[in-house]
Protein backbone atom coordinates (compact mmCIF):
# COMPACT_ATOMS: atom_id res chain seq x y z
CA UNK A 1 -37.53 2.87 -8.07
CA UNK A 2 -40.60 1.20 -8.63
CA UNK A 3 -41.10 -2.13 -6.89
CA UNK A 4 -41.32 -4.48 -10.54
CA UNK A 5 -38.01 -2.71 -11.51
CA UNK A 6 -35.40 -5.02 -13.16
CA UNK A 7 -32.21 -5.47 -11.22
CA UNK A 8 -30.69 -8.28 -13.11
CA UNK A 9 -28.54 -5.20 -15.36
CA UNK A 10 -27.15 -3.49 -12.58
CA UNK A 11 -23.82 -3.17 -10.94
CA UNK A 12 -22.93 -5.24 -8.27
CA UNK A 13 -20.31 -2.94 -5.67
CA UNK A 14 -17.40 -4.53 -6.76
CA UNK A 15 -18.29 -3.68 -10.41
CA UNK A 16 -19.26 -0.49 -9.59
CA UNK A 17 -16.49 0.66 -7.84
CA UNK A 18 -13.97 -0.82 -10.00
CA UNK A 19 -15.77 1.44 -13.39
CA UNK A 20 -15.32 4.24 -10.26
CA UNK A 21 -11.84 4.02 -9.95
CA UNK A 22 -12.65 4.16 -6.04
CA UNK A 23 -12.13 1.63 -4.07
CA UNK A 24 -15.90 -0.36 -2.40
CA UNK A 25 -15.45 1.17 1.11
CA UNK A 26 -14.92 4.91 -0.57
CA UNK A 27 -18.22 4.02 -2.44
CA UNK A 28 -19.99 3.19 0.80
CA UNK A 29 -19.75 6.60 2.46
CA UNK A 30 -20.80 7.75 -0.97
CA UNK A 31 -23.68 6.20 -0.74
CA UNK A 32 -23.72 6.53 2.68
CA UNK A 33 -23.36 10.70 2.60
CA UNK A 34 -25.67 10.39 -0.67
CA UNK A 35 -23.35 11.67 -3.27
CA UNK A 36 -23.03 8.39 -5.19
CA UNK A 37 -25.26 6.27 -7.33
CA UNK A 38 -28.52 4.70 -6.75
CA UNK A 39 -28.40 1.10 -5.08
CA UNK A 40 -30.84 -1.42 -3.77
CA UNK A 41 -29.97 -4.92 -2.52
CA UNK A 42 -30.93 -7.97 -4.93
CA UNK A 43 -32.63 -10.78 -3.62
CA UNK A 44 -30.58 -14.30 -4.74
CA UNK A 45 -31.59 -17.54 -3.98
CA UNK A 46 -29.74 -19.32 -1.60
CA UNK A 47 -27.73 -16.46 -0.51
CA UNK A 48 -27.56 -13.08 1.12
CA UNK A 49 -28.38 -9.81 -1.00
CA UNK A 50 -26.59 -8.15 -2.88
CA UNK A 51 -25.88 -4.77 -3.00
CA UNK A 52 -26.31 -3.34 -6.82
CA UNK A 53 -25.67 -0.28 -8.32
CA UNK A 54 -27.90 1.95 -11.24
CA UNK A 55 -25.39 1.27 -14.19
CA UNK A 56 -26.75 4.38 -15.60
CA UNK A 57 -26.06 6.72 -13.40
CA UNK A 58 -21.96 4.80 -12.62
CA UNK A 59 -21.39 5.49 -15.94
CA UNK A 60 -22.45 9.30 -16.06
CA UNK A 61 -20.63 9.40 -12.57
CA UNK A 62 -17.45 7.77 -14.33
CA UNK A 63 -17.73 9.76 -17.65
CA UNK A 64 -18.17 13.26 -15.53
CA UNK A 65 -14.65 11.52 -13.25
CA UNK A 66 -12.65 10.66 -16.49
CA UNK A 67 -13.45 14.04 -18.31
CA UNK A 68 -12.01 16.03 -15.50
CA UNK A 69 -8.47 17.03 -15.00
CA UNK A 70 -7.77 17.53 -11.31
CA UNK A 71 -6.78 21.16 -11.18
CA UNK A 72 -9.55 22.90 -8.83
CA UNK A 73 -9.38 25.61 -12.28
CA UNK A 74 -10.23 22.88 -14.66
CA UNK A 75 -12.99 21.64 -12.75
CA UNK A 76 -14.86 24.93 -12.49
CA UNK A 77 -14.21 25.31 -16.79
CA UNK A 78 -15.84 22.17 -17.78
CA UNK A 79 -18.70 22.04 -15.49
CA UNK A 80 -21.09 22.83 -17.90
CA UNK A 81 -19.96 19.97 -19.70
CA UNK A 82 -20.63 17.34 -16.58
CA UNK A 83 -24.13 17.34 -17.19
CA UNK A 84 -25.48 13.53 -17.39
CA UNK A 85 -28.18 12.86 -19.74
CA UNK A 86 -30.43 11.38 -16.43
CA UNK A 87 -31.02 14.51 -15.02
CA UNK A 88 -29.09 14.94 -12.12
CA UNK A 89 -28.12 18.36 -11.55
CA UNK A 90 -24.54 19.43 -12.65
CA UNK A 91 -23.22 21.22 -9.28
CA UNK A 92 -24.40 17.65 -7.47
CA UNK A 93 -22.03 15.85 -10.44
CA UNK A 94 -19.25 18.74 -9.63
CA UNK A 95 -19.43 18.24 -6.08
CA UNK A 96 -19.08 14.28 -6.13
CA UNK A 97 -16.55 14.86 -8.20
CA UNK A 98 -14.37 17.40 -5.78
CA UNK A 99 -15.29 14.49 -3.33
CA UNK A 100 -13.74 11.77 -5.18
CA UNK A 101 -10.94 13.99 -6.10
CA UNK A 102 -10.02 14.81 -2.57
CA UNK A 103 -10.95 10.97 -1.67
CA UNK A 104 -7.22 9.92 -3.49
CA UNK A 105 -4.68 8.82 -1.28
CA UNK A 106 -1.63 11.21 -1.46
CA UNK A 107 1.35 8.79 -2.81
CA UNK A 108 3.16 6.43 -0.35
CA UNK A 109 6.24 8.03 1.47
CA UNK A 110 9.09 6.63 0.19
CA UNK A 111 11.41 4.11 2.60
CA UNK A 112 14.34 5.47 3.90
CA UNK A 113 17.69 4.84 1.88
CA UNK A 114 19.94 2.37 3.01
CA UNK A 115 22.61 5.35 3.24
CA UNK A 116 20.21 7.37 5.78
CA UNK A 117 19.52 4.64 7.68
CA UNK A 118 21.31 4.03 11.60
CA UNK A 119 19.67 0.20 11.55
CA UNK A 120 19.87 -1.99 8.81
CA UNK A 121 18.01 -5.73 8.17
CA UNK A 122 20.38 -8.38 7.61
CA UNK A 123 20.15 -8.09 3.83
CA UNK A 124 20.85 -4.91 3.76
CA UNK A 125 23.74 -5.42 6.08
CA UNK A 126 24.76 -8.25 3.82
CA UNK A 127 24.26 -5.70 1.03
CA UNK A 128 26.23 -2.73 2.54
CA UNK A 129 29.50 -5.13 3.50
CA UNK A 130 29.85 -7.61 0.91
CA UNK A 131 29.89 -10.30 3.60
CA UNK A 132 26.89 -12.94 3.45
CA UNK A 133 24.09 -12.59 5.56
CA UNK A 134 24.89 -16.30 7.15
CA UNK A 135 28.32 -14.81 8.38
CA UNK A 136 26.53 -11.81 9.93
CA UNK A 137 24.47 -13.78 11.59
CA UNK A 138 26.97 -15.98 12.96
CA UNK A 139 28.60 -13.04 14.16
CA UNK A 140 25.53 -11.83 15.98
CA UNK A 141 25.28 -14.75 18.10
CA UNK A 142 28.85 -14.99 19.15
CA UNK A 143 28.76 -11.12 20.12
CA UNK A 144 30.96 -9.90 17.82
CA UNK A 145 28.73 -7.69 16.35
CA UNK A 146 26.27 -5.77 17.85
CA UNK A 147 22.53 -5.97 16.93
CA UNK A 148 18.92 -5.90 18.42
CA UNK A 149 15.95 -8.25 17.73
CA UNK A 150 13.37 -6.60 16.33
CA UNK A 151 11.07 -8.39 14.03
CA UNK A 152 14.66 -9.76 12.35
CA UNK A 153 17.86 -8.77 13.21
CA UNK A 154 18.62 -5.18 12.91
CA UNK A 155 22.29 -4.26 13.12
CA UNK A 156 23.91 -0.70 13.35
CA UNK A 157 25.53 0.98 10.87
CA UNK A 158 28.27 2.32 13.08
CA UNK A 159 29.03 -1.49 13.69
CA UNK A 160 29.09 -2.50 10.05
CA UNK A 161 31.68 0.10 9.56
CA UNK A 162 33.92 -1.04 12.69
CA UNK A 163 34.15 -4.68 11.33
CA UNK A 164 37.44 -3.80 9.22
CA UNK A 165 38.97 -1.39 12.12
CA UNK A 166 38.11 -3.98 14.59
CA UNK A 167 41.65 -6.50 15.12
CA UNK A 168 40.05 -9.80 16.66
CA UNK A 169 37.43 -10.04 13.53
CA UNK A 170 38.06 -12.45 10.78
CA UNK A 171 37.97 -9.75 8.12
CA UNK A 172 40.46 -7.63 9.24
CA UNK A 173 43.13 -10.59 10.36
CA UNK A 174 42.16 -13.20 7.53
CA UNK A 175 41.73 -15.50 10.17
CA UNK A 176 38.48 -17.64 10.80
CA UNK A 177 37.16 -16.16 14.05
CA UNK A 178 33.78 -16.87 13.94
CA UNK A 179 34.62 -20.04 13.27
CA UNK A 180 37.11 -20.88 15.90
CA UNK A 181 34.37 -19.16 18.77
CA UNK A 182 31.53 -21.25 16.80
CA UNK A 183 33.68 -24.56 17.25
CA UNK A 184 34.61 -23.70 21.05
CA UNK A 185 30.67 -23.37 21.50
CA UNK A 186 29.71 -26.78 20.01
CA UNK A 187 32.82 -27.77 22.76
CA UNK A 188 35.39 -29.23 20.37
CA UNK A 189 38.43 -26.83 20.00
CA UNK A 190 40.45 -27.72 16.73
């Protein structure tokens, strides 16, 4: 790049990596390793520079992404076609590509079911019973269910099940427990 060259068209990083489909950090060690495009800094007044990117070669780096299908098979059958009009050779284009290919996250695990889990939130408590989260609560801080603080309360499932078999809780007798023990707290039996 020639010192009088004209930056004002090209990419800034966040451009760039967006028309990637990568995110800025992946285009770093790109650059970094230097299997991605051609960047300089732009000088602008009053502020830091900029990193920008050769819009030319992004786009022949995007069009040779887009036109392959991942399948390692597919990849080696259009490689002929991934050669970009400025030159750069097509088994540098192929390996960027295998790069960004391999660069994808593998999907998210999925959370665990409320069925498979042994601690549930108070939602999904509230969820899982049919009672409301406010009289879960209040039966956590009398002690008549069992639960653990851990960023929220988490309560067992084991517990959640025992609330029917359990005599002395409100759901089982129809009486108002919680609220009796709740009332004897605040120090005014009724």
């Amino acid at each position: 790049m020639s010192p009088t060259t004209d930056l004002s068209s090209w990419l800034p990083k966040t451009v760039a990596a967006a028309r990637l489909g990568i995110s800025e950090r992946t285009l770093d060690r790109l650059v970094a390793g230097g299997k991605g495009p051609a960047c300089t800094r732009r000088q602008r007044k009053g502020k830091r520079p900029e990193v920008v990117f050769d819009p030319s070669e992004v786009e022949a780096i995007a069009s040779a992404v887009t036109a392959v299908v991942v399948s390692e098979s597919s990849i080696e059958e259009r490689a002929a076609e991934l050669r970009p009009s400025n030159g750069v050779p097509a088994s540098d284009v192929l390996a960027l590509v295998r790069q960004l290919v391999s660069v994808t996250p593998p999907p998210a695990p999925e959370a665990a079911s409320v069925s498979a889990k042994l601690f549930l939130t108070l939602p999904e408590a509230a969820a899982y019973t049919g009672l409301t989260k406010g009289l879960l609560r209040r039966m956590v801080a009398e002690g008549l269910l069992a639960a653990r603080k851990d960023r929220g309360w988490k309560i067992r499932r084991v517990a959640l099940e025992s609330i029917d078999n359990d005599p002395s809780s409100d759901i089982a007798t129809g009486d108002n427990t919680v609220q009796k023990a709740f009332q004897r707290k605040q120090g005014g039996e009724r």
